[in-house]
C-alpha atoms as a PDB file:
ATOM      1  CA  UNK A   1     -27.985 -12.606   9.602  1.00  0.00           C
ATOM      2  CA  UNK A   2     -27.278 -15.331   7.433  1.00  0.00           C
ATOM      3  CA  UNK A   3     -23.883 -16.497   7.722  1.00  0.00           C
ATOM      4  CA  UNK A   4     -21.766 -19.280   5.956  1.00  0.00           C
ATOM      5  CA  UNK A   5     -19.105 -20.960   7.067  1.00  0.00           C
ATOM      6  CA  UNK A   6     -15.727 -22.145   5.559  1.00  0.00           C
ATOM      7  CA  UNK A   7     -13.840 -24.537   6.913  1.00  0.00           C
ATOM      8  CA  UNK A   8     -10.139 -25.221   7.234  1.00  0.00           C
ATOM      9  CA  UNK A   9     -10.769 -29.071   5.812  1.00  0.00           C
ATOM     10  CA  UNK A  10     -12.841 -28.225   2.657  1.00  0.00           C
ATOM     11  CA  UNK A  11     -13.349 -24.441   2.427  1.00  0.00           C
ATOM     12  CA  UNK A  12     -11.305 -24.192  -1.266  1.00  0.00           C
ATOM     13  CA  UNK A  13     -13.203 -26.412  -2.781  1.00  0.00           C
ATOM     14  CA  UNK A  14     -16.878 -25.717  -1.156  1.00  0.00           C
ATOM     15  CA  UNK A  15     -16.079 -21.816  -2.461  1.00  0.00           C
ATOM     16  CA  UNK A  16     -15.633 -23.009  -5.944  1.00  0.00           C
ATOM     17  CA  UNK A  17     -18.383 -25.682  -6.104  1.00  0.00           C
ATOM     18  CA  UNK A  18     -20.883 -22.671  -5.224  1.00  0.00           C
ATOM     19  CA  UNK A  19     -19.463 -20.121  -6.873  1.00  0.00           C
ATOM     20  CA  UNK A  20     -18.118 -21.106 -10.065  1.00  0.00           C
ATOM     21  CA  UNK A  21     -17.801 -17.737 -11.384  1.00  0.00           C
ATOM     22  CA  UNK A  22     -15.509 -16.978  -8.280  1.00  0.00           C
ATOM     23  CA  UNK A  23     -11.887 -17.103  -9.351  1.00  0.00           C
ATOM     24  CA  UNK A  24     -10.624 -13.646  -9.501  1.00  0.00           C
ATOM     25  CA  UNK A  25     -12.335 -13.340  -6.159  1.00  0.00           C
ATOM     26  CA  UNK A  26     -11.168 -16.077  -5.038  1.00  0.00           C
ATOM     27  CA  UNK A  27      -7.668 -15.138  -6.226  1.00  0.00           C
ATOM     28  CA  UNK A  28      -8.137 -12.338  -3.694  1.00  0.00           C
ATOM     29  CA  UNK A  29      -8.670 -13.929  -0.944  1.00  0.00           C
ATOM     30  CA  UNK A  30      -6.076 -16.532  -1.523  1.00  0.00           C
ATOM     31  CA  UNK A  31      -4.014 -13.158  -0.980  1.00  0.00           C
ATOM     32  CA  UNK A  32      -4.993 -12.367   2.391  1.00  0.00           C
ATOM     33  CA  UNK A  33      -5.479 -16.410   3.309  1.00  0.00           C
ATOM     34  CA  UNK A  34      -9.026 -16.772   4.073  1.00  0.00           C
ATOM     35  CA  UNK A  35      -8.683 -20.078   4.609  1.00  0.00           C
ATOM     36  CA  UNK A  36      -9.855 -20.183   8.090  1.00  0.00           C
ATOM     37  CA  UNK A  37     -13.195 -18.412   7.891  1.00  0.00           C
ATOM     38  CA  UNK A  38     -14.142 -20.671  11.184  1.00  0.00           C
ATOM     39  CA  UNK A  39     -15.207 -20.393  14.688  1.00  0.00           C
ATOM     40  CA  UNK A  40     -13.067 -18.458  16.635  1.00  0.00           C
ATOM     41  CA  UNK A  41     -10.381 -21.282  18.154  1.00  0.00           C
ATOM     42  CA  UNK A  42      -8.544 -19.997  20.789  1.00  0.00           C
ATOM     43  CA  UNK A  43      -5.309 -18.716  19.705  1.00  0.00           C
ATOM     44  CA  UNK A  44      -1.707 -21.088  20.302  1.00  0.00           C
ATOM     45  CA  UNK A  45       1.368 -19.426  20.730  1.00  0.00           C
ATOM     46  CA  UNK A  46       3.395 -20.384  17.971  1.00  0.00           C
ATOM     47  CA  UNK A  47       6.684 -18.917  18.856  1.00  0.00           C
ATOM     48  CA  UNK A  48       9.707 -19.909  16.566  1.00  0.00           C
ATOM     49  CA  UNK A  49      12.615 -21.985  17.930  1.00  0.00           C
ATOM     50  CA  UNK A  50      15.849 -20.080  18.330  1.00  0.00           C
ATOM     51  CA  UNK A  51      18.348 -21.272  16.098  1.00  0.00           C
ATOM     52  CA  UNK A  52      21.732 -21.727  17.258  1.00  0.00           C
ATOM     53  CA  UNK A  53      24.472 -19.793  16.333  1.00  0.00           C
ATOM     54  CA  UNK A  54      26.200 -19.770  12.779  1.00  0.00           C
ATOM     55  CA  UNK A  55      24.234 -20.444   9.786  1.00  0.00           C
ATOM     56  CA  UNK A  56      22.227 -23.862  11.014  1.00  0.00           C
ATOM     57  CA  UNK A  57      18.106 -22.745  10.712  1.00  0.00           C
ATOM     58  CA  UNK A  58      15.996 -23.861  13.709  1.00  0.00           C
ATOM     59  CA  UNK A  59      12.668 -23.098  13.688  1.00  0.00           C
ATOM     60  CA  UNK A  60       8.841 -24.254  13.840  1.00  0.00           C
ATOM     61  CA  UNK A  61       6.144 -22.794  11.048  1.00  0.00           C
ATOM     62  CA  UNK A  62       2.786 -22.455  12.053  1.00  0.00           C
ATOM     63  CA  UNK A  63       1.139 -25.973  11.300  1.00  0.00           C
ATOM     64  CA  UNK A  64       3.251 -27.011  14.024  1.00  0.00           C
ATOM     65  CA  UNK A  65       6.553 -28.431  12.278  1.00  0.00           C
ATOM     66  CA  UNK A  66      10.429 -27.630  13.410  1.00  0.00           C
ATOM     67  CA  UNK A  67      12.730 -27.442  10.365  1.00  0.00           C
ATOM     68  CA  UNK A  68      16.404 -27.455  10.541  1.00  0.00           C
ATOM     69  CA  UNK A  69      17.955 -26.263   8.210  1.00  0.00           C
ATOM     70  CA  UNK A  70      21.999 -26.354   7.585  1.00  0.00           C
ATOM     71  CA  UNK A  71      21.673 -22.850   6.221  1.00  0.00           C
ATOM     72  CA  UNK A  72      19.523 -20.116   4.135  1.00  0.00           C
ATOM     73  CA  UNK A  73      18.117 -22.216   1.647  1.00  0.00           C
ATOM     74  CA  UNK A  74      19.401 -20.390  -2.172  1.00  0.00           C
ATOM     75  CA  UNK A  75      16.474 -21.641  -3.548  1.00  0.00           C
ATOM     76  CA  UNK A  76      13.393 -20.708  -2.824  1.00  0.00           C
ATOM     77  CA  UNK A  77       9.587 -20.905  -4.056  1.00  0.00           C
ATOM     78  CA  UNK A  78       7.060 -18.942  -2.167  1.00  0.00           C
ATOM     79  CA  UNK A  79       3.370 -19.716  -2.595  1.00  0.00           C
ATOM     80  CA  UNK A  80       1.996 -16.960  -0.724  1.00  0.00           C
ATOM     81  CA  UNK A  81       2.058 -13.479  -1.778  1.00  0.00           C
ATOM     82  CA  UNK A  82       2.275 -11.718   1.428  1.00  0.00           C
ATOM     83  CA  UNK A  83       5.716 -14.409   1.853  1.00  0.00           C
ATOM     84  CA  UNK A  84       6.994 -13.478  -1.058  1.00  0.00           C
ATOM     85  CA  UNK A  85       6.527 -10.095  -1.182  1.00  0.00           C
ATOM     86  CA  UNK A  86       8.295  -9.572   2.556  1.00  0.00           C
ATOM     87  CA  UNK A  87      11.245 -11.976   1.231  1.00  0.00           C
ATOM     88  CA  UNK A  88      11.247  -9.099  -1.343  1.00  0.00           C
ATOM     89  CA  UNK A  89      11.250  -6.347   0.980  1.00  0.00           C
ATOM     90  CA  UNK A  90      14.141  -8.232   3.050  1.00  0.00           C
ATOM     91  CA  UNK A  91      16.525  -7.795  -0.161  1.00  0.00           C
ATOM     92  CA  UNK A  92      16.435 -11.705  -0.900  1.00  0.00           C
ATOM     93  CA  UNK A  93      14.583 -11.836  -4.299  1.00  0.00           C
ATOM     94  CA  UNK A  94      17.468 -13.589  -5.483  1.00  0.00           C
ATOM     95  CA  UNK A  95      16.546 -16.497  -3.427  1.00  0.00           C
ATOM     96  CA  UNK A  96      12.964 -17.260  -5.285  1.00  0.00           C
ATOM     97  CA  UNK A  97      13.244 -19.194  -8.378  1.00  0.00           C
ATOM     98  CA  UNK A  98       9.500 -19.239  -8.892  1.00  0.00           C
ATOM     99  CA  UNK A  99       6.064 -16.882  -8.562  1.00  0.00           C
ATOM    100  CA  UNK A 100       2.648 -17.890  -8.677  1.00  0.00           C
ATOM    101  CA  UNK A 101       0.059 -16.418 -10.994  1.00  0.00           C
ATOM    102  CA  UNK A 102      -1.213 -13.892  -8.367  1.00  0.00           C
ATOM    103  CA  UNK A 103       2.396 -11.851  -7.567  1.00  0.00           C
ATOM    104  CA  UNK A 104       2.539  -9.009  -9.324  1.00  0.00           C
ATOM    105  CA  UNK A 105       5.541  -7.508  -8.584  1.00  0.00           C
ATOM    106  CA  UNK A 106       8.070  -5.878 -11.262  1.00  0.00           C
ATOM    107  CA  UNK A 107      11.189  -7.916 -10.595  1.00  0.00           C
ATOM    108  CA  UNK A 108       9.229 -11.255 -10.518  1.00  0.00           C
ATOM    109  CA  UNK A 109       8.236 -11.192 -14.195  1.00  0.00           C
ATOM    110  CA  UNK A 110      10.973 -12.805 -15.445  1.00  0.00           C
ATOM    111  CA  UNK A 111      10.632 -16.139 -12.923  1.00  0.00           C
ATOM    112  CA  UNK A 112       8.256 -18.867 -13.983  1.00  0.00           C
ATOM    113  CA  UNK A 113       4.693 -19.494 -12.565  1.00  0.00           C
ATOM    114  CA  UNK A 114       3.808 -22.544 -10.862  1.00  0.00           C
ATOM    115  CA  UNK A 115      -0.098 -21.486 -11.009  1.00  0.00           C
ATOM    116  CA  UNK A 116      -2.015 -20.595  -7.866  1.00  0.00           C
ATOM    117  CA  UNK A 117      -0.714 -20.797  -4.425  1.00  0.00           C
ATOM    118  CA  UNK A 118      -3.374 -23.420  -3.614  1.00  0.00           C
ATOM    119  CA  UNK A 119      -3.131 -26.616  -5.657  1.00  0.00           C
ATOM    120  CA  UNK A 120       0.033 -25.557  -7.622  1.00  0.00           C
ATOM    121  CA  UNK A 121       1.104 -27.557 -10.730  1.00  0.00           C
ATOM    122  CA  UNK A 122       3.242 -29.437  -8.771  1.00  0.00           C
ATOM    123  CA  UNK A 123       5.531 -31.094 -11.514  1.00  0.00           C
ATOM    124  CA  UNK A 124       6.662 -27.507 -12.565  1.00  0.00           C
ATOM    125  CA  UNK A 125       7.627 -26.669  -9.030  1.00  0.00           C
ATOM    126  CA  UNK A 126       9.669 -29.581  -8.451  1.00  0.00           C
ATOM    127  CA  UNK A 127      11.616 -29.313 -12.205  1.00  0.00           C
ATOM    128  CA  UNK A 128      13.022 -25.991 -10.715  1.00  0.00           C
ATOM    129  CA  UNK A 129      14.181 -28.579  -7.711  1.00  0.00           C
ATOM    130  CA  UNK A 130      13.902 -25.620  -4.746  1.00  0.00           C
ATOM    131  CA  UNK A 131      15.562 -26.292  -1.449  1.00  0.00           C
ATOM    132  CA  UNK A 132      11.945 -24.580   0.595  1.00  0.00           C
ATOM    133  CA  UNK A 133       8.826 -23.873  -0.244  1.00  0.00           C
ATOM    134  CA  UNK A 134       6.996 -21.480   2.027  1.00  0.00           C
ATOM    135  CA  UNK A 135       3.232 -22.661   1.557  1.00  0.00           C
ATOM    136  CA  UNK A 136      -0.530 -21.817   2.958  1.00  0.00           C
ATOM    137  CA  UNK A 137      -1.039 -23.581   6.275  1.00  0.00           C
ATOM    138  CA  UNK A 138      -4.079 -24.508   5.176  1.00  0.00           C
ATOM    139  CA  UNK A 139      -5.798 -28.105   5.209  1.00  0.00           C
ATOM    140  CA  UNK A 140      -7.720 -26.964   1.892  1.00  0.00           C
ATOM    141  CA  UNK A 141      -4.642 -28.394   0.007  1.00  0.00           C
ATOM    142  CA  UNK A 142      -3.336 -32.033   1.530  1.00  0.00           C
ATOM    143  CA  UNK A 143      -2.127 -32.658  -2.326  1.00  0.00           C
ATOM    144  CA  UNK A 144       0.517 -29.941  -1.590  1.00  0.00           C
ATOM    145  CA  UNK A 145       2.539 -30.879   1.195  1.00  0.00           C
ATOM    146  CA  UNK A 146       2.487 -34.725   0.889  1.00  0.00           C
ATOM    147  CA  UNK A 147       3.644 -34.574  -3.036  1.00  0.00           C
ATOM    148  CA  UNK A 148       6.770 -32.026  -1.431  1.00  0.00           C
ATOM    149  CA  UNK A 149       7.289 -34.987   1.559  1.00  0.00           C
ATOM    150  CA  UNK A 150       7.356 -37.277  -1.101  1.00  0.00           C
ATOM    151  CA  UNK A 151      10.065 -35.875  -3.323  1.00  0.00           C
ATOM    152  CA  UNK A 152      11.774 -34.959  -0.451  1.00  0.00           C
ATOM    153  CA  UNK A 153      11.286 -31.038  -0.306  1.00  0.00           C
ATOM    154  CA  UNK A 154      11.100 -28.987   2.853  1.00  0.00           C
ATOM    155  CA  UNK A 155       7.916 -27.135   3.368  1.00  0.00           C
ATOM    156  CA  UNK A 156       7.371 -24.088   5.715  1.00  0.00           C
ATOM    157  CA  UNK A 157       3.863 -23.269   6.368  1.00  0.00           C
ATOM    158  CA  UNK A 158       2.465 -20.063   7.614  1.00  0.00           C
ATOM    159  CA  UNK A 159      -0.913 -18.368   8.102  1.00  0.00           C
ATOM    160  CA  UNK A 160      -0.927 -14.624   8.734  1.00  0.00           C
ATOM    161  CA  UNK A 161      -4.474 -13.983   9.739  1.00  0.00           C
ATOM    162  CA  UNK A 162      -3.457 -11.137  12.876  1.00  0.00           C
ATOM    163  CA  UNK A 163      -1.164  -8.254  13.018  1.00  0.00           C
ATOM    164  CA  UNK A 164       0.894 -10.496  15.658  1.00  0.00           C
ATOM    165  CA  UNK A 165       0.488 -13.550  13.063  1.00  0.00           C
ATOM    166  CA  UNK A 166       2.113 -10.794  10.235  1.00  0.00           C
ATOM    167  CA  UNK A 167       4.784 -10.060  12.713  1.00  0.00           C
ATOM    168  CA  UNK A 168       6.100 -14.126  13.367  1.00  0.00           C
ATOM    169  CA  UNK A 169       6.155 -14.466   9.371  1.00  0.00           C
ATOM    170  CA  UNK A 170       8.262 -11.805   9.221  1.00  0.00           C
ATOM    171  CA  UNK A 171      10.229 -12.746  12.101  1.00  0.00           C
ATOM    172  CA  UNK A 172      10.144 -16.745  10.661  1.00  0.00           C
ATOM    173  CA  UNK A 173      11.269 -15.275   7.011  1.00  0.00           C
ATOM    174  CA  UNK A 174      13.755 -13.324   7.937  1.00  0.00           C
ATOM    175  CA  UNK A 175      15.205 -16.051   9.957  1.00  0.00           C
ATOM    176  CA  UNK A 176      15.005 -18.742   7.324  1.00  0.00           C
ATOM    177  CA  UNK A 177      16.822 -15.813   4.611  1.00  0.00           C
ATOM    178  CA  UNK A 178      19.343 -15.010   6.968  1.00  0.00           C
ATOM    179  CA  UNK A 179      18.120 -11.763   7.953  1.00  0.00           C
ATOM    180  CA  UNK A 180      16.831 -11.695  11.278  1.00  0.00           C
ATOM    181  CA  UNK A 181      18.067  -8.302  12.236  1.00  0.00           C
ATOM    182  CA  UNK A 182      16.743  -6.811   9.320  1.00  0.00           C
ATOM    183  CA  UNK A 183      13.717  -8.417   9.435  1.00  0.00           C
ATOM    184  CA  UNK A 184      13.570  -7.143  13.566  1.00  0.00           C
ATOM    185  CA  UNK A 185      14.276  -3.968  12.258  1.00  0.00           C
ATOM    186  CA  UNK A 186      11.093  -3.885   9.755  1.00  0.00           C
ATOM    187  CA  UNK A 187       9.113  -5.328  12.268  1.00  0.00           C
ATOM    188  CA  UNK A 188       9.837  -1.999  14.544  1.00  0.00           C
ATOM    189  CA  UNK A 189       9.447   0.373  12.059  1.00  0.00           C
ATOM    190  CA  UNK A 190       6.064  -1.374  11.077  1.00  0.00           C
ATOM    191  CA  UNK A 191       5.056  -1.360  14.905  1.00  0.00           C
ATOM    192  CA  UNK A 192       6.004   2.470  14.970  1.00  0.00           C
ATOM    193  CA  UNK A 193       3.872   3.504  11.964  1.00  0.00           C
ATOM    194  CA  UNK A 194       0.867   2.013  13.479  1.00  0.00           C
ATOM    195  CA  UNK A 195       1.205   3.875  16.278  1.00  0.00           C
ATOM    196  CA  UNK A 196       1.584   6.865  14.355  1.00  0.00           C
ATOM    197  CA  UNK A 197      -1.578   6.014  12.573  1.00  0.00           C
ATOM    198  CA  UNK A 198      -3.864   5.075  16.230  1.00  0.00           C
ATOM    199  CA  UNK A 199      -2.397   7.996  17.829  1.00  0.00           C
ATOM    200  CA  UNK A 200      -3.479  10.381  14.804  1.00  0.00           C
ATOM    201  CA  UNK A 201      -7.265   9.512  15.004  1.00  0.00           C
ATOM    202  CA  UNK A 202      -7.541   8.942  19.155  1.00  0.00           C
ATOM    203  CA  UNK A 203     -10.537  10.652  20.273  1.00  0.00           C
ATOM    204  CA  UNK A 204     -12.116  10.842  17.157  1.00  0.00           C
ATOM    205  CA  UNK A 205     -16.073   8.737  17.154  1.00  0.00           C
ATOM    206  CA  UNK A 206     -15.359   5.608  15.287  1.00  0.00           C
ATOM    207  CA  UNK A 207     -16.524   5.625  11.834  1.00  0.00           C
ATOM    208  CA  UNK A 208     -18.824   2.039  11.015  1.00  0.00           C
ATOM    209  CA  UNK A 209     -17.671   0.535   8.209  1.00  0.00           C
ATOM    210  CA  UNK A 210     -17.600  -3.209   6.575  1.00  0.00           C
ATOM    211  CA  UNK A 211     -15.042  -3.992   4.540  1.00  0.00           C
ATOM    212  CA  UNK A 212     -16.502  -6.269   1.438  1.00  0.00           C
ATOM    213  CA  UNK A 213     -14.383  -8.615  -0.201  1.00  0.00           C
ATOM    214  CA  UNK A 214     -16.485  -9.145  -3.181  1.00  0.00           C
ATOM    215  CA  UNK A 215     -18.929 -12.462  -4.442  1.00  0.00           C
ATOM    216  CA  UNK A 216     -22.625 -11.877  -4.700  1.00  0.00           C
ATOM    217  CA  UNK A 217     -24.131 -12.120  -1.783  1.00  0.00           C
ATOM    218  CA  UNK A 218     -21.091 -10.726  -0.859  1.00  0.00           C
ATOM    219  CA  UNK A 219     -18.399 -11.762   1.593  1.00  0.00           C
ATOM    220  CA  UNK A 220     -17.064  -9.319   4.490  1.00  0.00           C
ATOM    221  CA  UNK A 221     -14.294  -9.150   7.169  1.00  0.00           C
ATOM    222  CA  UNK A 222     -15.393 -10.213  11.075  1.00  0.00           C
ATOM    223  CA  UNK A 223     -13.106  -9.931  14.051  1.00  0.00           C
ATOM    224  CA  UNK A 224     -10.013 -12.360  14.930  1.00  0.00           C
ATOM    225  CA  UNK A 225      -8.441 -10.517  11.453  1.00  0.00           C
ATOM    226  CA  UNK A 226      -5.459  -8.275  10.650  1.00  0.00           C
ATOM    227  CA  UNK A 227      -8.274  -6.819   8.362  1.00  0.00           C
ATOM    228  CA  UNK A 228     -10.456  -5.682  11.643  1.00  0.00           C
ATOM    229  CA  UNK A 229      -7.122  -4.839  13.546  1.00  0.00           C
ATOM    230  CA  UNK A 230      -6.208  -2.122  11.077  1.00  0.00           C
ATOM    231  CA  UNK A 231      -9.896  -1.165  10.421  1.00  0.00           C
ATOM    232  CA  UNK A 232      -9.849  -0.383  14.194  1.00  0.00           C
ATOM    233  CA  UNK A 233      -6.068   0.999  14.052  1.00  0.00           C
ATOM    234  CA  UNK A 234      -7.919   3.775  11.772  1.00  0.00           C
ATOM    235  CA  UNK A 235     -10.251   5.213  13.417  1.00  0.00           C
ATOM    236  CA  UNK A 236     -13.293   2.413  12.279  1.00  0.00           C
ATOM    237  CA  UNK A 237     -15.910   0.343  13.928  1.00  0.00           C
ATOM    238  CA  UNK A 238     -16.378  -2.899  12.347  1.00  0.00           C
ATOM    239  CA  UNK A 239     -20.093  -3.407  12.410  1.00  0.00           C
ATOM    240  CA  UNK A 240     -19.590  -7.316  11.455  1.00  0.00           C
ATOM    241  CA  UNK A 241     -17.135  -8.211  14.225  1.00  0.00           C
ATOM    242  CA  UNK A 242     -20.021 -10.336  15.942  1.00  0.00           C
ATOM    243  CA  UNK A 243     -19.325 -12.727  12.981  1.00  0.00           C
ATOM    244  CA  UNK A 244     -18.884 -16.353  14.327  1.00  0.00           C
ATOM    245  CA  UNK A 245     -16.546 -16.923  11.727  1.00  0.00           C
ATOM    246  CA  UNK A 246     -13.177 -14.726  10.173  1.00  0.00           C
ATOM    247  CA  UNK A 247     -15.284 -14.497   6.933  1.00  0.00           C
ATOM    248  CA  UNK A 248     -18.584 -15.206   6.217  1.00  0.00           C
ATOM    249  CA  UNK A 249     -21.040 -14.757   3.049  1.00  0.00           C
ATOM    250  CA  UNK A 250     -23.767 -12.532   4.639  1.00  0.00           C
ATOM    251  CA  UNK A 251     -26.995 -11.897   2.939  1.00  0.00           C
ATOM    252  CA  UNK A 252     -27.825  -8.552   0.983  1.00  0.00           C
ATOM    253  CA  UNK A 253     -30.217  -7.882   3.393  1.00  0.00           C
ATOM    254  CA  UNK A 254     -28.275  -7.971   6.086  1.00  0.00           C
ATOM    255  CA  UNK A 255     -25.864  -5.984   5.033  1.00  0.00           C
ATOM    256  CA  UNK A 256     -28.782  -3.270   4.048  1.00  0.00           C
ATOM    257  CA  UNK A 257     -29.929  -3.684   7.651  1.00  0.00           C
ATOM    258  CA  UNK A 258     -26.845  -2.956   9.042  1.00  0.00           C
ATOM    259  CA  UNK A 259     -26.289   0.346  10.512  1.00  0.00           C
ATOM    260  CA  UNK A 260     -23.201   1.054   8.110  1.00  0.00           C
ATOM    261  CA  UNK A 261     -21.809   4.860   7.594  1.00  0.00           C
ATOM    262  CA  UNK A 262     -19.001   3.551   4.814  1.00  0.00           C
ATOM    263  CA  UNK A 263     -19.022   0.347   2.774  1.00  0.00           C
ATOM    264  CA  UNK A 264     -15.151  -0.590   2.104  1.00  0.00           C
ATOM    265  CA  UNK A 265     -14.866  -2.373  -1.630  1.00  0.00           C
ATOM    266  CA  UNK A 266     -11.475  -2.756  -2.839  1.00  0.00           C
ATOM    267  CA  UNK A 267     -10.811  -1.168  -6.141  1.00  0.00           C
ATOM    268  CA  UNK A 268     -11.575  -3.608  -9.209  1.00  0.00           C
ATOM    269  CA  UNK A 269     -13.674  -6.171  -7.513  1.00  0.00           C
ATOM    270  CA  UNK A 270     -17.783  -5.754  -8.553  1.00  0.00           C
ATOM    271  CA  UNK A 271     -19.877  -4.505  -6.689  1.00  0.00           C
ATOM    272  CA  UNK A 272     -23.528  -6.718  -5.347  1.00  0.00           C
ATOM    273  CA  UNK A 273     -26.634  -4.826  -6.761  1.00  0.00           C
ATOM    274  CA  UNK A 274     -28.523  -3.124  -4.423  1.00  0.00           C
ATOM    275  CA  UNK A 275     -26.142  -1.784  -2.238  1.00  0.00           C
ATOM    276  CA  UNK A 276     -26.393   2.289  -1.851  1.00  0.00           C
ATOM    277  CA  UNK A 277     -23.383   3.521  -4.213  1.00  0.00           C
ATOM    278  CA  UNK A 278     -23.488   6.917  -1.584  1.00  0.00           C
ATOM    279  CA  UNK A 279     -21.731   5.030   1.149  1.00  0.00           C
ATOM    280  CA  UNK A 280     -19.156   3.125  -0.987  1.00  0.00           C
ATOM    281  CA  UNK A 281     -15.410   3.803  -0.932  1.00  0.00           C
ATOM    282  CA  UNK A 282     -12.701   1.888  -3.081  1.00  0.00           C
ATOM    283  CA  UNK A 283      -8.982   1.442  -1.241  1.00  0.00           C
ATOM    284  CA  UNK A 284      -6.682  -0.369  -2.725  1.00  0.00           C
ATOM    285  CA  UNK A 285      -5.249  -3.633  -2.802  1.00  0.00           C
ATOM    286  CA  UNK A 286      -3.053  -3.331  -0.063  1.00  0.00           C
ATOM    287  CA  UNK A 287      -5.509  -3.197   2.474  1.00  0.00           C
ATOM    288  CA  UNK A 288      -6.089  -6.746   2.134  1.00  0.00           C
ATOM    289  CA  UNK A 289      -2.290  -7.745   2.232  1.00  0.00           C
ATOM    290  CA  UNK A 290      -0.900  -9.356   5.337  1.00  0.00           C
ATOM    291  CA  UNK A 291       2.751  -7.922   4.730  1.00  0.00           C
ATOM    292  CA  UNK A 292       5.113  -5.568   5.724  1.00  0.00           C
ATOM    293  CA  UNK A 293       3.276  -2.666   4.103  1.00  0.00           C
ATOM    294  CA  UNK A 294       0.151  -2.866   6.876  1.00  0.00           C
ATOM    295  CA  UNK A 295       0.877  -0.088   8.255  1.00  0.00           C
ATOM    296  CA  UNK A 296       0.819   1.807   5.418  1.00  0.00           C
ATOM    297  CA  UNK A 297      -2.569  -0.105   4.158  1.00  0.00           C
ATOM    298  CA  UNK A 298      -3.783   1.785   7.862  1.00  0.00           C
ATOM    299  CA  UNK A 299      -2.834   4.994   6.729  1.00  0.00           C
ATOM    300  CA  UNK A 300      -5.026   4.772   3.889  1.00  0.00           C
ATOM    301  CA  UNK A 301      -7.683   3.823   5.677  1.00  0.00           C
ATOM    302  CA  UNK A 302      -7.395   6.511   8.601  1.00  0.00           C
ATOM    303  CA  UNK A 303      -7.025   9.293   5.777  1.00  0.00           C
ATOM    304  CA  UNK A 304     -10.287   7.710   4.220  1.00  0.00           C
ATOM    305  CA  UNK A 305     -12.513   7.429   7.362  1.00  0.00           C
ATOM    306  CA  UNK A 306     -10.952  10.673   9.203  1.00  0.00           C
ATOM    307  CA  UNK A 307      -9.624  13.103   6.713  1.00  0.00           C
ATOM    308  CA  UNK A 308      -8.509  15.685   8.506  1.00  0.00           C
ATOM    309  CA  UNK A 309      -6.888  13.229  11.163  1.00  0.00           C
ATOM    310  CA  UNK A 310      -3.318  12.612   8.939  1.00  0.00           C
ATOM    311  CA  UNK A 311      -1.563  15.017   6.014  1.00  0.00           C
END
């Protein structure tokens, strides 16, 4: 198998340089943050600091850094997505005074773009003078955070690559919006509905899939992922979870070789020539979306790979 590695220190810029017709792929996995196709590093707890009571925000994001905060910050611009889109689902929309040219959403249209979550146009974000910006914790983009420390702007950082990652940003968001119930709450029902979904397909053989996230050869999903965790919540084996990295490029051939019964390709992104169209399925784009909706992106999956398992 022929596997490249990305790195947390360059791995933006070394996927452009070699693919320079990568950008809507690359858009996608901005989405789901594969910026940490590495080694496996064993995994920190990065629990949050309690605030105290009353408004006053105490907490640590995930590159390590304890904010405190007098009180929900009004305004807010989210460079993630997946951030945004939970902020969303938390009833703050009101808070964001920005998008980035990747969210989609209906009730963002209206808010200006500061570009891509990686490298924004940084002048634009700071003439709409936010109080937070939730960022990538990623060491792709130093630009980012030291042109916010400069002009004084608090930045939270967080990386949702595991189901128990997705939970702390939810936890962390919901805390910094001033709805930690609420965002408890979601968290549970979230919990709940994957268990619904594992319990539907127990004791059904594992289906072997690999999930492809486009580029040519192609890139695919390995272990250490939320990507794997749900592939596995649904019933599926991931036959490229002996990947040394989160994501890797892996050569047509090896993917050929590969003793696949379904080859996952989300709907929209092309397809690498000589792959067997027989064994293809399309999901959608919320398979890929480290949110609050991953339980649902599960279901999808489980009614794909076992359909008589769910209604």
């Amino acid at each position: 198998m022929r596997c490249v590695h990305v790195d947390r220190a360059d791995g933006h810029r070394t996927l452009m340089a070699r693919h320079s017709a990568w950008a809507p792929i690359f858009a996608a996995l901005l989405s789901i943050v594969l910026l940490s196709c590495t080694e496996h590093e064993p995994e920190q707890p990065r629990d949050p600091v309690d605030e105290p009571s009353g408004q006053a925000i105490r907490l640590t994001d995930d590159a390590g850094a304890l904010h405190e905060l007098p009180q929900p910050p009004a305004r807010i611009v989210s460079l993630v997505p997946a951030a945004t889109e939970i902020i969303i689902a938390l009833g703050e929309e009101d808070r964001l005074v920005a998008r980035t040219d990747f969210d989609t959403t209906s009730v963002l249209h209206a808010l200006p773009s500061v570009g891509g979550g990686l490298e924004p146009n940084i002048e634009r974000l700071l003439s709409l003078a936010p109080a937070l910006v939730i960022r990538f914790d990623a060491r792709s983009d130093p630009t980012t955070p030291e042109r916010l420390d400069r002009a004084g702007i608090p930045h939270f950082a967080v990386g949702p690559e595991r189901i128990e990652d997705i939970r702390r940003t939810v936890r962390n968001l919901g805390t910094l919006v001033g709805r930690k119930e609420l965002s408890e709450e979601q968290i549970r029902n979230m919990d709940r509905e994957l268990s619904d979904v594992r319990a539907a397909v127990a004791g059904r053989p594992p289906r072997r899939v690999a999930y492809l996230l486009g580029g040519s050869p192609p890139w695919v999903a390995g272990s250490g992922t939320f990507v794997d965790e749900i592939l596995t919540a649904a019933g599926g084996e991931n036959v490229f979870d002996d990947l040394p990295a989160r994501y890797a490029e892996v050569s047509l051939e090896t993917l050929v070789s590969r003793d696949i019964e379904i080859i996952l390709v989300v709907e929209g992104e092309p397809l690498p020539s000589g792959i067997a169209l027989d064994r293809v399925e399309r999901v959608s784009t919320l398979t890929r979306s480290p949110g609050l909706r991953l339980a649902e992106a599960a279901r999808e999956l489980a009614r794909l790979l076992h359909p008589t398992a769910l209604p």
